[in-house]
C-alpha atoms as a PDB file:
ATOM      1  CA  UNK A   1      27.005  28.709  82.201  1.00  0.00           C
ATOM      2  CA  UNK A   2      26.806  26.885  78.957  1.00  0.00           C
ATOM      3  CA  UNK A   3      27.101  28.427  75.469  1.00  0.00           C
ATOM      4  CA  UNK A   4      26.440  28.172  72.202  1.00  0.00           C
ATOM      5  CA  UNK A   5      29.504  26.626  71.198  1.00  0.00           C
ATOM      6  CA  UNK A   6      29.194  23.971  74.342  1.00  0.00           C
ATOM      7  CA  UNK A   7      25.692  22.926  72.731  1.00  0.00           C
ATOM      8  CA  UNK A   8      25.456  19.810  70.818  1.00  0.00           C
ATOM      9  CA  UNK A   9      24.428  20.663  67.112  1.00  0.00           C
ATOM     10  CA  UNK A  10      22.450  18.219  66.486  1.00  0.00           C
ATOM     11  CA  UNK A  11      18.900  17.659  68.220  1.00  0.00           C
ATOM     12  CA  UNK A  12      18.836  14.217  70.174  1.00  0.00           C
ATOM     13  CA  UNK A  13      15.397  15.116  71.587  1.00  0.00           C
ATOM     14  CA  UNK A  14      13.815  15.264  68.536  1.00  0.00           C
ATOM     15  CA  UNK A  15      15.311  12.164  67.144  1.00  0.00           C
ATOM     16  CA  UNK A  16      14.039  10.165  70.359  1.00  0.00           C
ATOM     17  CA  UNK A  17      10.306  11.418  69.866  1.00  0.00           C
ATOM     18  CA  UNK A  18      10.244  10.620  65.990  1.00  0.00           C
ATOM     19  CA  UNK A  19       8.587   7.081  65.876  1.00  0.00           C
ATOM     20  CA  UNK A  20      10.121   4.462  63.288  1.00  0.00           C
ATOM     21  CA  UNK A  21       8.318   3.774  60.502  1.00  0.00           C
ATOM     22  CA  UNK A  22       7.927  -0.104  59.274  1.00  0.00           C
ATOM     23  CA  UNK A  23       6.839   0.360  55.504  1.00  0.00           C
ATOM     24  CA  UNK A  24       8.564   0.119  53.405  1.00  0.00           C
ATOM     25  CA  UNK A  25      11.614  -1.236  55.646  1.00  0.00           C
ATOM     26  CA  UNK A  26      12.629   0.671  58.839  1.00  0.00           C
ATOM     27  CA  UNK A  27      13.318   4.398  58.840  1.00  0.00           C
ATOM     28  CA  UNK A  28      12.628   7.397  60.262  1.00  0.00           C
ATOM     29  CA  UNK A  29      12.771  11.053  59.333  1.00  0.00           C
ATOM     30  CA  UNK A  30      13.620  14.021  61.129  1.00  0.00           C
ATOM     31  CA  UNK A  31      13.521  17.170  59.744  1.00  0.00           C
ATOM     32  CA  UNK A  32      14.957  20.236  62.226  1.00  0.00           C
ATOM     33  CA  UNK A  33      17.739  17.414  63.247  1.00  0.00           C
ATOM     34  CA  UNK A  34      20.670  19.875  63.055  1.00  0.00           C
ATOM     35  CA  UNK A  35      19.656  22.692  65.000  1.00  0.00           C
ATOM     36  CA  UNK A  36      18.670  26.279  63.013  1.00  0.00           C
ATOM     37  CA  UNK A  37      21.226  28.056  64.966  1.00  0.00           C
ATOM     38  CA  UNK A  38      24.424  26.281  63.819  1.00  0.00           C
ATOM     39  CA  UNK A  39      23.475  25.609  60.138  1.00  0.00           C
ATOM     40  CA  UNK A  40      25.055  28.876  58.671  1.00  0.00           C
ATOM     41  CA  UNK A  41      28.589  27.332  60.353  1.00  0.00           C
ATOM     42  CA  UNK A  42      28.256  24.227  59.501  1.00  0.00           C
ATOM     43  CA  UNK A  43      27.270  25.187  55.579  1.00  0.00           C
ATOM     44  CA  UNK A  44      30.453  27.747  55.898  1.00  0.00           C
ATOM     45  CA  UNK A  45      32.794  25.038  57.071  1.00  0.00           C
ATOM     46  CA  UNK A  46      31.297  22.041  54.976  1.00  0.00           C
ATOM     47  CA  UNK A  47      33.908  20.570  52.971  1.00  0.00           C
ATOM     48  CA  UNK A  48      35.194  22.237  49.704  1.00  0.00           C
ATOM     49  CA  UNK A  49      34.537  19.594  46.933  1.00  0.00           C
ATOM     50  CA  UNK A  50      33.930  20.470  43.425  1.00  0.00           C
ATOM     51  CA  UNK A  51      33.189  16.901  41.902  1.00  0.00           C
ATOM     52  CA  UNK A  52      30.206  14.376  42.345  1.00  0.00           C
ATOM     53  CA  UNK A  53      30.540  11.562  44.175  1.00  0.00           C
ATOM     54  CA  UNK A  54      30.989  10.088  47.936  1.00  0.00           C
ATOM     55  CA  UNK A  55      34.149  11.577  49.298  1.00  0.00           C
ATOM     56  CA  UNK A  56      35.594   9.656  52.599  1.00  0.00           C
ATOM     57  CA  UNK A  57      35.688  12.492  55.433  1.00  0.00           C
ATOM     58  CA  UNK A  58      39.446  11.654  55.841  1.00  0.00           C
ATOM     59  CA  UNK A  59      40.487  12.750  52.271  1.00  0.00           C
ATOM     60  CA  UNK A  60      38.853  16.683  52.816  1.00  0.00           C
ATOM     61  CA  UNK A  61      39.226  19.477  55.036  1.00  0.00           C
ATOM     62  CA  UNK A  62      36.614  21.153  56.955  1.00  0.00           C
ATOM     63  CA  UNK A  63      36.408  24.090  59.759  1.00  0.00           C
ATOM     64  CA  UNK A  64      35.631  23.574  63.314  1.00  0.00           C
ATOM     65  CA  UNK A  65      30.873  23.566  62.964  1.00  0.00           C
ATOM     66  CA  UNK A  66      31.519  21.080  60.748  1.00  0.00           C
ATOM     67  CA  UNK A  67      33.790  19.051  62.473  1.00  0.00           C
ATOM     68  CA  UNK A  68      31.630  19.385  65.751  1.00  0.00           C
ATOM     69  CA  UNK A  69      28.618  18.291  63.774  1.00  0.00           C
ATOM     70  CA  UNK A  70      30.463  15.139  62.903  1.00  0.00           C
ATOM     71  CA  UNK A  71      31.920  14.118  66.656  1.00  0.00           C
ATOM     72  CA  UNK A  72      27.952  14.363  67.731  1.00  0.00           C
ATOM     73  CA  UNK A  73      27.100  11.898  64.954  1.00  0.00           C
ATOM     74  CA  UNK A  74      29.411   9.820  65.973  1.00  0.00           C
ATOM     75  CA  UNK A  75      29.272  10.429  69.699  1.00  0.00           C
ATOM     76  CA  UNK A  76      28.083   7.497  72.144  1.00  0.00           C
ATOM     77  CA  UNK A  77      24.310   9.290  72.617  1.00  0.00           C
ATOM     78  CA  UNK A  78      23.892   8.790  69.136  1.00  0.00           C
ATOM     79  CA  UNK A  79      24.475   5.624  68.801  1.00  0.00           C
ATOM     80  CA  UNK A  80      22.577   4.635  71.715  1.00  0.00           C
ATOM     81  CA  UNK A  81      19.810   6.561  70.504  1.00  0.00           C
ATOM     82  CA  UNK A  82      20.326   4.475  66.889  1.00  0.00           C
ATOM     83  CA  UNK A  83      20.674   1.330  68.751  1.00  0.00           C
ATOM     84  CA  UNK A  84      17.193   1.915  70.876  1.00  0.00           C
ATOM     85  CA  UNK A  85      15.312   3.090  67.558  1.00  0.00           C
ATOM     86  CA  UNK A  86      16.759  -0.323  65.476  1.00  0.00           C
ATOM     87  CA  UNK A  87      16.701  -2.932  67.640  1.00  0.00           C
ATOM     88  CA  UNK A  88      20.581  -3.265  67.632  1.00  0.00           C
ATOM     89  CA  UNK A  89      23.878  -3.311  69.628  1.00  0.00           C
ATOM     90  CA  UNK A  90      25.806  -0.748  67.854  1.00  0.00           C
ATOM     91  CA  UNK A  91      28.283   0.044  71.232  1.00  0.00           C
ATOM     92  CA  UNK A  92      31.436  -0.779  69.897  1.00  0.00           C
ATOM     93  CA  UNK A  93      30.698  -0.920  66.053  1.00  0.00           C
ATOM     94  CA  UNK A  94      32.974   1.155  63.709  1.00  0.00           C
ATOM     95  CA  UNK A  95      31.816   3.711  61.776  1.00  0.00           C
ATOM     96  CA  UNK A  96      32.175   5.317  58.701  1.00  0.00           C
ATOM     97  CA  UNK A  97      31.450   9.312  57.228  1.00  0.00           C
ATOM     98  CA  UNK A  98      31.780  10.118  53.403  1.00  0.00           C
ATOM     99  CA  UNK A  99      29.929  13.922  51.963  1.00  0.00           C
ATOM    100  CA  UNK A 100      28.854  14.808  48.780  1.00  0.00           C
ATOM    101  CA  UNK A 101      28.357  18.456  47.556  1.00  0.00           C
ATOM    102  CA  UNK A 102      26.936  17.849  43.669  1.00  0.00           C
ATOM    103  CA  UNK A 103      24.965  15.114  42.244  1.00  0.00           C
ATOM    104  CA  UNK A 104      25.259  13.978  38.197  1.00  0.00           C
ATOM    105  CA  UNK A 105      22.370  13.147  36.112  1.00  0.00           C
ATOM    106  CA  UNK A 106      23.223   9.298  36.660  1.00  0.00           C
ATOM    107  CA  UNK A 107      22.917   9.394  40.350  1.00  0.00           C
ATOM    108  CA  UNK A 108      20.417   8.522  42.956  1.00  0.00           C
ATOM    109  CA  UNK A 109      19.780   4.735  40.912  1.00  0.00           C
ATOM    110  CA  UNK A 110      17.471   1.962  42.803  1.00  0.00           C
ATOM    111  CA  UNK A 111      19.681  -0.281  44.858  1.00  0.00           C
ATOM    112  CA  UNK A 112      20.062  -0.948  48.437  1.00  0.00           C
ATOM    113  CA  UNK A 113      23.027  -0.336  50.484  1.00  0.00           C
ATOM    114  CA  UNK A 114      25.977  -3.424  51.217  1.00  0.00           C
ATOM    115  CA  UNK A 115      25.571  -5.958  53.450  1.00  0.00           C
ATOM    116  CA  UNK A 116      28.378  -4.743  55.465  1.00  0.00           C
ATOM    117  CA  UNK A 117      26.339  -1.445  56.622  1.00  0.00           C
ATOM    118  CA  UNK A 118      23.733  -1.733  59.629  1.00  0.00           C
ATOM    119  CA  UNK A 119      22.664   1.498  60.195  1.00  0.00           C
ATOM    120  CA  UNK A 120      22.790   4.065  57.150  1.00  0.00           C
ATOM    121  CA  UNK A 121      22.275   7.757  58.082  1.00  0.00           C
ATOM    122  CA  UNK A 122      21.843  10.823  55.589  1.00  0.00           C
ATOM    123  CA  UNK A 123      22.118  14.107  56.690  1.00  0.00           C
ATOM    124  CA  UNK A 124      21.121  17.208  54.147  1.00  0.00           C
ATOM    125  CA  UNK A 125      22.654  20.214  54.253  1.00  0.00           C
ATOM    126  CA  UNK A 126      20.795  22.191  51.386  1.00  0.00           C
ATOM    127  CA  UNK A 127      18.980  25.389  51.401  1.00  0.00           C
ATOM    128  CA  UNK A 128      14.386  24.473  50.411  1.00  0.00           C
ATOM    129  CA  UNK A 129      14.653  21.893  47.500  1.00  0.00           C
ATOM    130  CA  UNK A 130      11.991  22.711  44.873  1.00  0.00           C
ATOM    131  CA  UNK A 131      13.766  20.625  42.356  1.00  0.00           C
ATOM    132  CA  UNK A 132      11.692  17.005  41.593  1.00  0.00           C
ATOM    133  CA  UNK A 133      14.573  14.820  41.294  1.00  0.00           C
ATOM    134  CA  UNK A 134      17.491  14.315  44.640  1.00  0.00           C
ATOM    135  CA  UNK A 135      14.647  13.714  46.475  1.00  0.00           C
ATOM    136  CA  UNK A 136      15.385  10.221  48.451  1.00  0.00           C
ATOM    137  CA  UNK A 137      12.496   7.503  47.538  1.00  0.00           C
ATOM    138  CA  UNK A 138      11.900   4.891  49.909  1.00  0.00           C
ATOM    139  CA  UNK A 139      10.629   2.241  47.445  1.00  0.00           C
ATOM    140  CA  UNK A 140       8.558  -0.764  47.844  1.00  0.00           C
ATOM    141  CA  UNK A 141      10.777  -3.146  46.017  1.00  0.00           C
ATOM    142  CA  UNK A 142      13.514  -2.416  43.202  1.00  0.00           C
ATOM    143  CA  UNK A 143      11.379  -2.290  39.954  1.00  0.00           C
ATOM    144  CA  UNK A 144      10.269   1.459  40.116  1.00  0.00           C
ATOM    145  CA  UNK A 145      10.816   4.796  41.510  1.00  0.00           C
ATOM    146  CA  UNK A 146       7.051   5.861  41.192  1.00  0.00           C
ATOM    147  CA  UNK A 147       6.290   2.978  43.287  1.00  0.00           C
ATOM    148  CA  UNK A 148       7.344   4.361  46.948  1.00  0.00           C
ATOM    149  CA  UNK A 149       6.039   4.376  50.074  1.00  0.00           C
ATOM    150  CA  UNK A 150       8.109   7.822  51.618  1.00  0.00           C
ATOM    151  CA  UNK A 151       9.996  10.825  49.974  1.00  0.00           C
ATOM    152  CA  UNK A 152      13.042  12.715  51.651  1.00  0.00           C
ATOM    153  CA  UNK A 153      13.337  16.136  50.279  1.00  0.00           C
ATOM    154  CA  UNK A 154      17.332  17.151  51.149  1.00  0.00           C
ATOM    155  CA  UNK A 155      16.883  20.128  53.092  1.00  0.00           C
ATOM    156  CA  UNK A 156      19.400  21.592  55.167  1.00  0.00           C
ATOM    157  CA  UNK A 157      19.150  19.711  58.866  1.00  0.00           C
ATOM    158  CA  UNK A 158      17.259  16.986  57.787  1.00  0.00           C
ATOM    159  CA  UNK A 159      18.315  13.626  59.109  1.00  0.00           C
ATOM    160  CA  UNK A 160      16.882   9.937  57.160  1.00  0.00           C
ATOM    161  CA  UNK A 161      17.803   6.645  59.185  1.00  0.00           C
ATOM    162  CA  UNK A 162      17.355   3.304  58.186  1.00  0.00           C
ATOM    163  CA  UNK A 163      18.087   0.111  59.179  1.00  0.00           C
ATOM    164  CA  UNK A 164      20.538  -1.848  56.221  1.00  0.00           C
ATOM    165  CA  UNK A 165      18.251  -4.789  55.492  1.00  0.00           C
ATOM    166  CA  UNK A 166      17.679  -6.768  51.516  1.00  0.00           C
ATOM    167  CA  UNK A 167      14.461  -4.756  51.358  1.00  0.00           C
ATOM    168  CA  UNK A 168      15.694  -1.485  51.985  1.00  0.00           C
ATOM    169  CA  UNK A 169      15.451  -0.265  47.965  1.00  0.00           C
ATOM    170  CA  UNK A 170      15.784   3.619  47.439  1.00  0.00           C
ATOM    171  CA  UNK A 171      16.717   5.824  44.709  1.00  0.00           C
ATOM    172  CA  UNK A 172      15.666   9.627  43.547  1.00  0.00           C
ATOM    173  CA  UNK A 173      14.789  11.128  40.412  1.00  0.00           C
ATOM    174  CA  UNK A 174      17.671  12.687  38.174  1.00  0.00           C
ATOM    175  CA  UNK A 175      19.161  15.582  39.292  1.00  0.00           C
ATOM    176  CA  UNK A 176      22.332  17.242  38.269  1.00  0.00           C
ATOM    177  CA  UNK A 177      23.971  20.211  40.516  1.00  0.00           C
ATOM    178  CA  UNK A 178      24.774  21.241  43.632  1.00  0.00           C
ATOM    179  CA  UNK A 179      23.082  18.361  46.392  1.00  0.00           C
ATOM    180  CA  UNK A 180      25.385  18.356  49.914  1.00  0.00           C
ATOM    181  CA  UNK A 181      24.669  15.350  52.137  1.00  0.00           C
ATOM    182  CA  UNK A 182      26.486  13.672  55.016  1.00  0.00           C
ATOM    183  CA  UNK A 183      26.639   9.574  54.777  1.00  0.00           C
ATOM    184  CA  UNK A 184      27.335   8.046  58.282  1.00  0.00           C
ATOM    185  CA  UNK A 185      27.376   4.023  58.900  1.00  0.00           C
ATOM    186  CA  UNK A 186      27.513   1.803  61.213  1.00  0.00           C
ATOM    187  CA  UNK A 187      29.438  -1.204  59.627  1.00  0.00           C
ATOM    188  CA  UNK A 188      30.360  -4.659  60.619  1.00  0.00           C
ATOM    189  CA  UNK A 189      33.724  -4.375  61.492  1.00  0.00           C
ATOM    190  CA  UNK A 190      36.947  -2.542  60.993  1.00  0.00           C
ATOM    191  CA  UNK A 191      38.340  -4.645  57.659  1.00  0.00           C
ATOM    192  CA  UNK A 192      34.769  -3.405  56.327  1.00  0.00           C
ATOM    193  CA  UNK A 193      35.705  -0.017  56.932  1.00  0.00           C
ATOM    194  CA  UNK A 194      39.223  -0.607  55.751  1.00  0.00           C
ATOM    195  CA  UNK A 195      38.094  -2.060  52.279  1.00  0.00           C
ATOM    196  CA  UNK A 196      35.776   1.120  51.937  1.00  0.00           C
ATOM    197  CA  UNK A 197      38.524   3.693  52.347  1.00  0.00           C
ATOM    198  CA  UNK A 198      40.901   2.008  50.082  1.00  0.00           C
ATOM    199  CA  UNK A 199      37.932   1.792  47.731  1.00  0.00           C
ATOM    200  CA  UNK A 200      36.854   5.634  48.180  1.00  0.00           C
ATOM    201  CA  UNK A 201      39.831   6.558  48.138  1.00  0.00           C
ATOM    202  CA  UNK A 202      40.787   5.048  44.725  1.00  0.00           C
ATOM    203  CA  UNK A 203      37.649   6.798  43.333  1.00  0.00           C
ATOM    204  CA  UNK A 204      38.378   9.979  44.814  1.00  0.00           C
ATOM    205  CA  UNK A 205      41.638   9.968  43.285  1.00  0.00           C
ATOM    206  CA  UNK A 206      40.743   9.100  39.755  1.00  0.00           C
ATOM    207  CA  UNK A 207      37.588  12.320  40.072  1.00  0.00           C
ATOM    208  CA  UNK A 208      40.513  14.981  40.209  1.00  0.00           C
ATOM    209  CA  UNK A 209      41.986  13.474  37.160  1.00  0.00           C
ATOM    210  CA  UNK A 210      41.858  16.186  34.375  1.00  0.00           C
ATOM    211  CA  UNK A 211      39.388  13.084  31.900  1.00  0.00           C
ATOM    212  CA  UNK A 212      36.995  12.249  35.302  1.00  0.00           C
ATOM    213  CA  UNK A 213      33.464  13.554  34.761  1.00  0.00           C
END
């Protein structure tokens, strides 16, 4: 007989009935994606980080929800399931994880993610957001972040995916406190994911520096 700690955290069903959207650039959004009854673990063993930022999974420590949450992610049905929804072969791609737990008033800017990424997932792992700003903006082009065509409030279990294309622009609002969200990509290769480590890694250094805001 199964049990609750043999069941996968994260709901694979739901991901495979949510259709992809085409405007602005390909996404979808599933809210519910991490199941209701493992949130309170995985919240109690998310990572302890006290500065802003994109922290590489390998620099922190976590507890054993968390670290369940994160072999589903990056378990084969997953990326099969990313693979059908996108139109790509992502068998066999590397992949990389980085969390953040606060956001500063200077985050969340209009850009669009490097061309090494192929497949950029965000899962949020906050409580109802009421605030305006850290809500992800899927824009239709880079000039403005009133001019968009979805908006991703980060509640806790929700689960954005998009496909890593020169037209995928998105930014939020400012927003400046606690925000916890879970970056996974598939990238290129493994010298991609090499560079990004080293580069991470350098920035999560210089953030527990006594000077780093």
């Amino acid at each position: 007989m199964s049990t609750l700690a043999d069941a996968s955290p994260i709901d694979l069903d739901r991901l495979r009935a949510t259709p992809v959207a085409d405007a602005p650039f390909a996404h979808l959004i599933v809210p519910g994606f991490l199941r209701a009854d493992v949130r309170d673990a995985v919240e109690a063993d998310y990572p302890k980080i006290d500065k802003p930022g994109s922290i590489p999974l390998f620099s922190v420590t976590s507890g054993p929800a968390f670290q369940r949450m994160i072999d589903a992610l990056r378990g084969p049905e997953m990326t099969a399931a990313m693979s059908e929804k996108f139109d790509l072969d992502l068998a066999g791609r590397p992949t990389m994880v980085t969390v953040r737990a606060r956001c500063r008033a200077k985050d969340g800017q209009i850009h669009t993610d490097s061309k090494g990424k192929l497949v950029t997932v965000l899962l949020y792992m906050n409580g109802g957001w009421e605030a305006e700003g850290g809500r992800l903006r899927l824009l239709n082009g880079p000039d403005s972040l009133d001019d968009f065509a979805a908006e991703v409030p980060p509640d806790a279990g929700t689960l954005l995916a998009f496909k890593c294309t020169p037209d995928a622009w998105h930014g939020h609002k400012p927003y400046e406190g606690p925000r916890r969200a879970i970056q996974l990509n598939w990238v290129v290769d493994e010298s991609y994911v090499r560079r990004e480590q080293r580069r991470h890694g350098l920035s999560a250094f210089l953030k527990k520096l006594p000077f780093a805001s």
